[in-house]
N, C-alpha and C. Protein backbone atom coordinates (compact mmCIF):
# COMPACT_ATOMS: atom_id res chain seq x y z
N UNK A 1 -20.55 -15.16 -36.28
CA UNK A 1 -20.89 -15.06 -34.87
C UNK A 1 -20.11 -13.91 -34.27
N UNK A 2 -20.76 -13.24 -33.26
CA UNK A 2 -20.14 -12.38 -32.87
C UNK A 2 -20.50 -12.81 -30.91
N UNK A 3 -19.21 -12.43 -30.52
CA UNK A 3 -19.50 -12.06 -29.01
C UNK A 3 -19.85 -11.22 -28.79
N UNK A 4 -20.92 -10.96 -27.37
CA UNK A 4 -21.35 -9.76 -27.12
C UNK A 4 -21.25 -9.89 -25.63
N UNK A 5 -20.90 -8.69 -24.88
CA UNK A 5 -21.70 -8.58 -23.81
C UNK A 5 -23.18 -8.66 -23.09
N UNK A 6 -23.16 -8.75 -21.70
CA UNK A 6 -24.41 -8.95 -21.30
C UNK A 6 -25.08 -7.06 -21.65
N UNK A 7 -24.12 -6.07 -21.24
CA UNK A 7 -24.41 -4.35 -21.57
C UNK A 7 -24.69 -4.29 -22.95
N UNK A 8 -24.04 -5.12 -23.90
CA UNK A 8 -24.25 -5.17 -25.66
C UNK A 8 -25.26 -5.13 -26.11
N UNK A 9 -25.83 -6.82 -25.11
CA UNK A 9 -26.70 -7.48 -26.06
C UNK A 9 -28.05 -6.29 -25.61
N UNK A 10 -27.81 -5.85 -24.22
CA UNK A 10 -29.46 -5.33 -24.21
C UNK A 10 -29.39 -3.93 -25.13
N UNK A 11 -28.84 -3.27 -25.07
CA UNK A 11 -28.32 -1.99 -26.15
C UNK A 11 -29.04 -2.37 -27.51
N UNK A 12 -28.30 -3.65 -27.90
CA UNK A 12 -28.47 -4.09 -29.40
C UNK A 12 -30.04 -4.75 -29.81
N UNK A 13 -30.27 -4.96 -28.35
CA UNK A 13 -31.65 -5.68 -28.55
C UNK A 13 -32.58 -5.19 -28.37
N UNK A 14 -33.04 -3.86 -27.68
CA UNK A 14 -33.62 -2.64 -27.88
C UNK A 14 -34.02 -1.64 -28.84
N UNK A 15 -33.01 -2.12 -29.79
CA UNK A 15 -33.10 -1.29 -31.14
C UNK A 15 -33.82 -2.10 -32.31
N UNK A 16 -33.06 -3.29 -32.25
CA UNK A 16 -33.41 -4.23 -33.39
C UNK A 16 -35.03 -4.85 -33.61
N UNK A 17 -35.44 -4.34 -35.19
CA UNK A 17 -36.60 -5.03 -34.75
C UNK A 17 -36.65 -6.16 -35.77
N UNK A 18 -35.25 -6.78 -35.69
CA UNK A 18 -35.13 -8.18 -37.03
C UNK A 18 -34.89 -9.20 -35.73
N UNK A 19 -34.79 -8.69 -34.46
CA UNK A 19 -34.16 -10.09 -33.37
C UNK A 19 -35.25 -11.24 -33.11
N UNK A 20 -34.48 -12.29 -33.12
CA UNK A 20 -34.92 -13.77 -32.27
C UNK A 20 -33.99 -13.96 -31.16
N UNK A 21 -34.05 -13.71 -29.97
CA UNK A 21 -33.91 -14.20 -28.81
C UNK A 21 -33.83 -16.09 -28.43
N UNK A 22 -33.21 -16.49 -28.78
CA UNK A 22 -32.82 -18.01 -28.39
C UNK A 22 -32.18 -18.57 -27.28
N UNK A 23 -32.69 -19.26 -26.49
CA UNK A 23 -32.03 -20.26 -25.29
C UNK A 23 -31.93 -21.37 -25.83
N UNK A 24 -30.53 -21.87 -25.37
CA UNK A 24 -30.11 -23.16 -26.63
C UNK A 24 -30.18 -23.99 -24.61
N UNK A 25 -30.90 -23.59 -23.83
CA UNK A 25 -30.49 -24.47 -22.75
C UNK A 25 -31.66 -25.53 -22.49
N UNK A 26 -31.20 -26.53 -21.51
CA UNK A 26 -31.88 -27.51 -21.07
C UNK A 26 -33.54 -27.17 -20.62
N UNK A 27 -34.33 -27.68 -20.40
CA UNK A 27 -35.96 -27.39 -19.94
C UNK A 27 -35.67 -27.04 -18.59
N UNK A 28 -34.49 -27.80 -17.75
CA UNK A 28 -34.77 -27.84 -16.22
C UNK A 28 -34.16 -26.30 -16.13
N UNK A 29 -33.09 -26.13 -16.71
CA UNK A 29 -32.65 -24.96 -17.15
C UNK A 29 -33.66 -23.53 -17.01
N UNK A 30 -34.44 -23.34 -18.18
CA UNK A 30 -35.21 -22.83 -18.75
C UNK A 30 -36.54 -22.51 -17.24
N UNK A 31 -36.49 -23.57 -16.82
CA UNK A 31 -37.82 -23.60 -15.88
C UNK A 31 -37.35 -23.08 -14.37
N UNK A 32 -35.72 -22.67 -14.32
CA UNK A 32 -35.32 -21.84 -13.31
C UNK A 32 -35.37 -20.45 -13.16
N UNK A 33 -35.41 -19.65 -14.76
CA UNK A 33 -35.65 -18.52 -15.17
C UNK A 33 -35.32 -18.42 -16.49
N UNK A 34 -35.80 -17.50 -17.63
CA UNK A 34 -35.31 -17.52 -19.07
C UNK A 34 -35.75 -16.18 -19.28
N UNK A 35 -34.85 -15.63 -20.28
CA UNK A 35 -35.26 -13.53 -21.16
C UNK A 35 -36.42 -14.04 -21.47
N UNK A 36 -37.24 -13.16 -21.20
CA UNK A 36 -38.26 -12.50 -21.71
C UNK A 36 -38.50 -12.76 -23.30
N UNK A 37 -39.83 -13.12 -24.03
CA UNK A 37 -39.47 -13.59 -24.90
C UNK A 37 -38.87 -14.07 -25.52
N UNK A 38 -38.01 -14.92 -24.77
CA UNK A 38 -37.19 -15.95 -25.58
C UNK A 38 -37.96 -17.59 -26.37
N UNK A 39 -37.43 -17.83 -27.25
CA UNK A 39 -37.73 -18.86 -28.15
C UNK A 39 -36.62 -20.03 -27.57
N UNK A 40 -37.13 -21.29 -27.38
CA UNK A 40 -35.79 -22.40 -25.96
C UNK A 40 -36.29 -23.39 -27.69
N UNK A 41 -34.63 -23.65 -27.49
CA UNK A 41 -34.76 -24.89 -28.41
C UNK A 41 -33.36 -25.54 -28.08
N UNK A 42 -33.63 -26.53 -26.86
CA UNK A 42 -32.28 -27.08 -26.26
C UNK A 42 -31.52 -27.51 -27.26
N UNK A 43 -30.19 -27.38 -27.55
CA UNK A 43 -28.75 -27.81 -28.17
C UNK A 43 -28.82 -29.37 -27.80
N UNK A 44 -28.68 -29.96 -26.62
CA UNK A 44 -28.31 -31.14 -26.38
C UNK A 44 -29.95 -32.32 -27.26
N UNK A 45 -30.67 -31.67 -27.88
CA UNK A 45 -31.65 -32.30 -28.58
C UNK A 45 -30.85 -33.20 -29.49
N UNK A 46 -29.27 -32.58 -29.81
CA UNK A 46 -29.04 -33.26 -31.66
C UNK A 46 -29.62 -33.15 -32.57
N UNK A 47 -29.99 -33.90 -33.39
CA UNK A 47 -30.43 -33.69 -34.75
C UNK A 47 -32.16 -32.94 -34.46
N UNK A 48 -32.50 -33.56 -33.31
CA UNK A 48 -33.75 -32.43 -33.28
C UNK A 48 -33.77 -30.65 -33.28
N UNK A 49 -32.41 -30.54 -32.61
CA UNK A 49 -32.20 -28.85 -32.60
C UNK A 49 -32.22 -28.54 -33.97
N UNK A 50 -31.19 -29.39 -34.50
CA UNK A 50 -31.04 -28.87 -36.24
C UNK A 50 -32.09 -28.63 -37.01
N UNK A 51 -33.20 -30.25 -36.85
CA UNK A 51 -34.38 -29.42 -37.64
C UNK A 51 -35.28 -28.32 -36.61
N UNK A 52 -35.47 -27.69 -35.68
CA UNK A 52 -35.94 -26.81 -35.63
C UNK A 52 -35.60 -25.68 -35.66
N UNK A 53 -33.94 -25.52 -35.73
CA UNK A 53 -33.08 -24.31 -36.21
C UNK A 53 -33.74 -24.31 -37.89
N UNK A 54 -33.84 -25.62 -38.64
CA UNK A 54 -33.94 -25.25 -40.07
C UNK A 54 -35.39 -24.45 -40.28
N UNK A 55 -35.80 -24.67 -39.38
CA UNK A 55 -37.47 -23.80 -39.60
C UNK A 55 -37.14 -22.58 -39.11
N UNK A 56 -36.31 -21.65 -38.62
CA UNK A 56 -36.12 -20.40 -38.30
C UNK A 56 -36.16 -19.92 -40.06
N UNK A 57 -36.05 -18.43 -39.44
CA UNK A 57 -36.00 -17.52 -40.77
C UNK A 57 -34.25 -16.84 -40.82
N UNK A 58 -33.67 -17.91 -41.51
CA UNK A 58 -32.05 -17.22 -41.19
C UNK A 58 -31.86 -15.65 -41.93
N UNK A 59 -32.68 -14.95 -42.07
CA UNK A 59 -32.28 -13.84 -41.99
C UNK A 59 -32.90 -12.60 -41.43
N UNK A 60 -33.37 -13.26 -39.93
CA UNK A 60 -33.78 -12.68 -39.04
C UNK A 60 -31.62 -12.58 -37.77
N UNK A 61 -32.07 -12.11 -36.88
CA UNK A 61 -30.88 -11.54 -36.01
C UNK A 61 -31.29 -12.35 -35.34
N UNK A 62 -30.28 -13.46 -34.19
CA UNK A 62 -30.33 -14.21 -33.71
C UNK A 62 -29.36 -14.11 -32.39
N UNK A 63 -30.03 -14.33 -31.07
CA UNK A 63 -28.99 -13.34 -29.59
C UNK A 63 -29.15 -14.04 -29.13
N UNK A 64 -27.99 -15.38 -28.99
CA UNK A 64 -28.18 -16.58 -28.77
C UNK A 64 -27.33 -16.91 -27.10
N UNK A 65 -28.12 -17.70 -26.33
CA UNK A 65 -27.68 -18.05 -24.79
C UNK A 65 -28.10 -19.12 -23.92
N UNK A 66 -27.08 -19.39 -23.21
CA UNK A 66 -26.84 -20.49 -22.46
C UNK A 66 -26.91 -19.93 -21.08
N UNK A 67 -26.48 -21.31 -20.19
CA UNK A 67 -26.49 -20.96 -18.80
C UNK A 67 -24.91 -19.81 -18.74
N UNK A 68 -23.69 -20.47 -19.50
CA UNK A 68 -22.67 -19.66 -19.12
C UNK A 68 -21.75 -19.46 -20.34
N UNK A 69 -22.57 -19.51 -21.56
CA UNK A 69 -21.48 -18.92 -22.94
C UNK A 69 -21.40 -20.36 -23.75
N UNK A 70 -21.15 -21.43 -23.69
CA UNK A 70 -20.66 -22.63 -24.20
C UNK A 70 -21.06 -22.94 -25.12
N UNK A 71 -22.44 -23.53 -24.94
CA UNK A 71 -23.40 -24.05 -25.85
C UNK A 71 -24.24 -23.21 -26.74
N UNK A 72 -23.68 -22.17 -26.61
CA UNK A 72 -24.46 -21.10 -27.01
C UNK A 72 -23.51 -20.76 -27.87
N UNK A 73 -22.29 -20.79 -28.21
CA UNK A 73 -21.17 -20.46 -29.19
C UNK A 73 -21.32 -21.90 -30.02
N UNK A 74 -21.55 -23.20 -29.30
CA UNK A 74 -22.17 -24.32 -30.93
C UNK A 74 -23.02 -24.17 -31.58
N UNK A 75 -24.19 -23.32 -30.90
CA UNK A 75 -25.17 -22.84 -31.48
C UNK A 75 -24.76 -22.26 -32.78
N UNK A 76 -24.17 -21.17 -32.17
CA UNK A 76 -23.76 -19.82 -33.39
C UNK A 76 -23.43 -20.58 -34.10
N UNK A 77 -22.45 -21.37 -34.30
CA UNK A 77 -21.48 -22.19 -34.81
C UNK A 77 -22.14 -22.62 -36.20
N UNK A 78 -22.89 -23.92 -35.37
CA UNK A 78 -24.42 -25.13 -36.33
C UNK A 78 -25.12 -24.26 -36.94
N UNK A 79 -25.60 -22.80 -36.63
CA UNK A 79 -26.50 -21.87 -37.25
C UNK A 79 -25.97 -21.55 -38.06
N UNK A 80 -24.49 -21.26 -38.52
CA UNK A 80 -23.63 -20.34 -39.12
C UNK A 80 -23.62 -20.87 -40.71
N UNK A 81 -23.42 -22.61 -40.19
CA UNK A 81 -23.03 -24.01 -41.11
C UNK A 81 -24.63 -23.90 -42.01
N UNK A 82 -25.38 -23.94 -41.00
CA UNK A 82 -26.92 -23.82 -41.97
C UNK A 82 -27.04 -22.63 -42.74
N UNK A 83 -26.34 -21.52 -42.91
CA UNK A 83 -26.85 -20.84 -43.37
C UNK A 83 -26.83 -18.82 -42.63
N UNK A 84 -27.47 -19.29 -41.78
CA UNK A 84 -27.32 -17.55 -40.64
C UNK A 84 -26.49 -17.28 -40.66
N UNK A 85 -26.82 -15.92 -41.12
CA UNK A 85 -25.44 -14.86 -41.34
C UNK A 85 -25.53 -13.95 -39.89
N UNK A 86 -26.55 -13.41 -38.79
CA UNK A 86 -26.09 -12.84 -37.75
C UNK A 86 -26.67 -13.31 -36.70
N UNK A 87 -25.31 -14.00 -36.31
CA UNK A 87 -25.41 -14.63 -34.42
C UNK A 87 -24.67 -14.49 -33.86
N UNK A 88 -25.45 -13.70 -32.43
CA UNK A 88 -24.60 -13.14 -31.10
C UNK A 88 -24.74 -13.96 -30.38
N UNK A 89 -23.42 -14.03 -29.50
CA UNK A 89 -23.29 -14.84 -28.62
C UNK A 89 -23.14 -14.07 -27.07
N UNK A 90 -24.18 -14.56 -26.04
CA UNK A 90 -23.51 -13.41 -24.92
C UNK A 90 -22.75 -14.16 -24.50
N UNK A 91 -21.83 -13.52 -24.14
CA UNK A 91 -20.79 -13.65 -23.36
C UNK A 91 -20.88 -13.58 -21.56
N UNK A 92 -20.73 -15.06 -21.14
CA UNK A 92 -21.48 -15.36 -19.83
C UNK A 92 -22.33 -16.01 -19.57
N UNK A 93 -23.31 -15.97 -20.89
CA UNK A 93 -24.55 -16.56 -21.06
C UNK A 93 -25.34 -15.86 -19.72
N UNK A 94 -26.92 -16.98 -19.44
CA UNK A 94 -27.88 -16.53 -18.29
C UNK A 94 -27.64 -16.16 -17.13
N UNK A 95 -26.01 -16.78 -16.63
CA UNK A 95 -25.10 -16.53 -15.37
C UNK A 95 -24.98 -14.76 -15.87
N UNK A 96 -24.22 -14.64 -16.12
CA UNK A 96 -24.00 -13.33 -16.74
C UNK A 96 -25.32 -12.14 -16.09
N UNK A 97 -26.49 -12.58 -16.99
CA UNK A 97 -27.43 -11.69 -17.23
C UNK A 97 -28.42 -11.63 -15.82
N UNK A 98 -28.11 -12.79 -15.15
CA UNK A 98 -28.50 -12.15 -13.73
C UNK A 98 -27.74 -11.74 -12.94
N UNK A 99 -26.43 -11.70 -13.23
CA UNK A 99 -25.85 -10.59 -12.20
C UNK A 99 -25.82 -9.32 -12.45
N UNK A 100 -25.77 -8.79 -13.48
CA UNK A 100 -26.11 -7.86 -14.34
C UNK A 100 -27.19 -7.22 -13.79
């Protein structure tokens, strides 16, 4: 896992054409605003996040975010344990990226 900035991640995510964009946040969350093509597969699911993390392609790039950094670093974390070798974490999470 790597931290990134909110200036990082868009830099890094502009270029890359291996990225998955992930919101590990809640629906009510999600239904306030979410990135642009992002893929939402809430964290607080439990064992449901896990199996739908196991259906990703872990060796795709993974730019993973929350409302404010948290849940989005267990993410990296649980992804890391399965297997994925590259996950960013922004730093700030969705707070972050709209002030930005």
């Amino acid at each position: 896992m790597k931290d990134i900035t909110v200036a990082e991640w868009k830099s890094l995510i502009a270029t890359d054409d291996n990225a998955v964009v992930l919101d590990v946040r809640t629906q009510d969350e999600v239904d306030e605003g979410a990135l642009e093509n992002s893929k939402h597969i809430d964290i607080f699911m439990g064992q449901g996040f896990i199996n739908e993390v196991k259906k990703l392609d872990p060796e795709k790039n993974y730019y993973i975010y929350c409302r404010s950094g948290g849940r989005s670093v267990q993410a990296c974390t649980i992804m890391e344990q399965l297997g994925f070798k590259n996950t960013y974490n922004m730093l700030g999470g969705y707070n972050a990226w709209v002030e930005n």
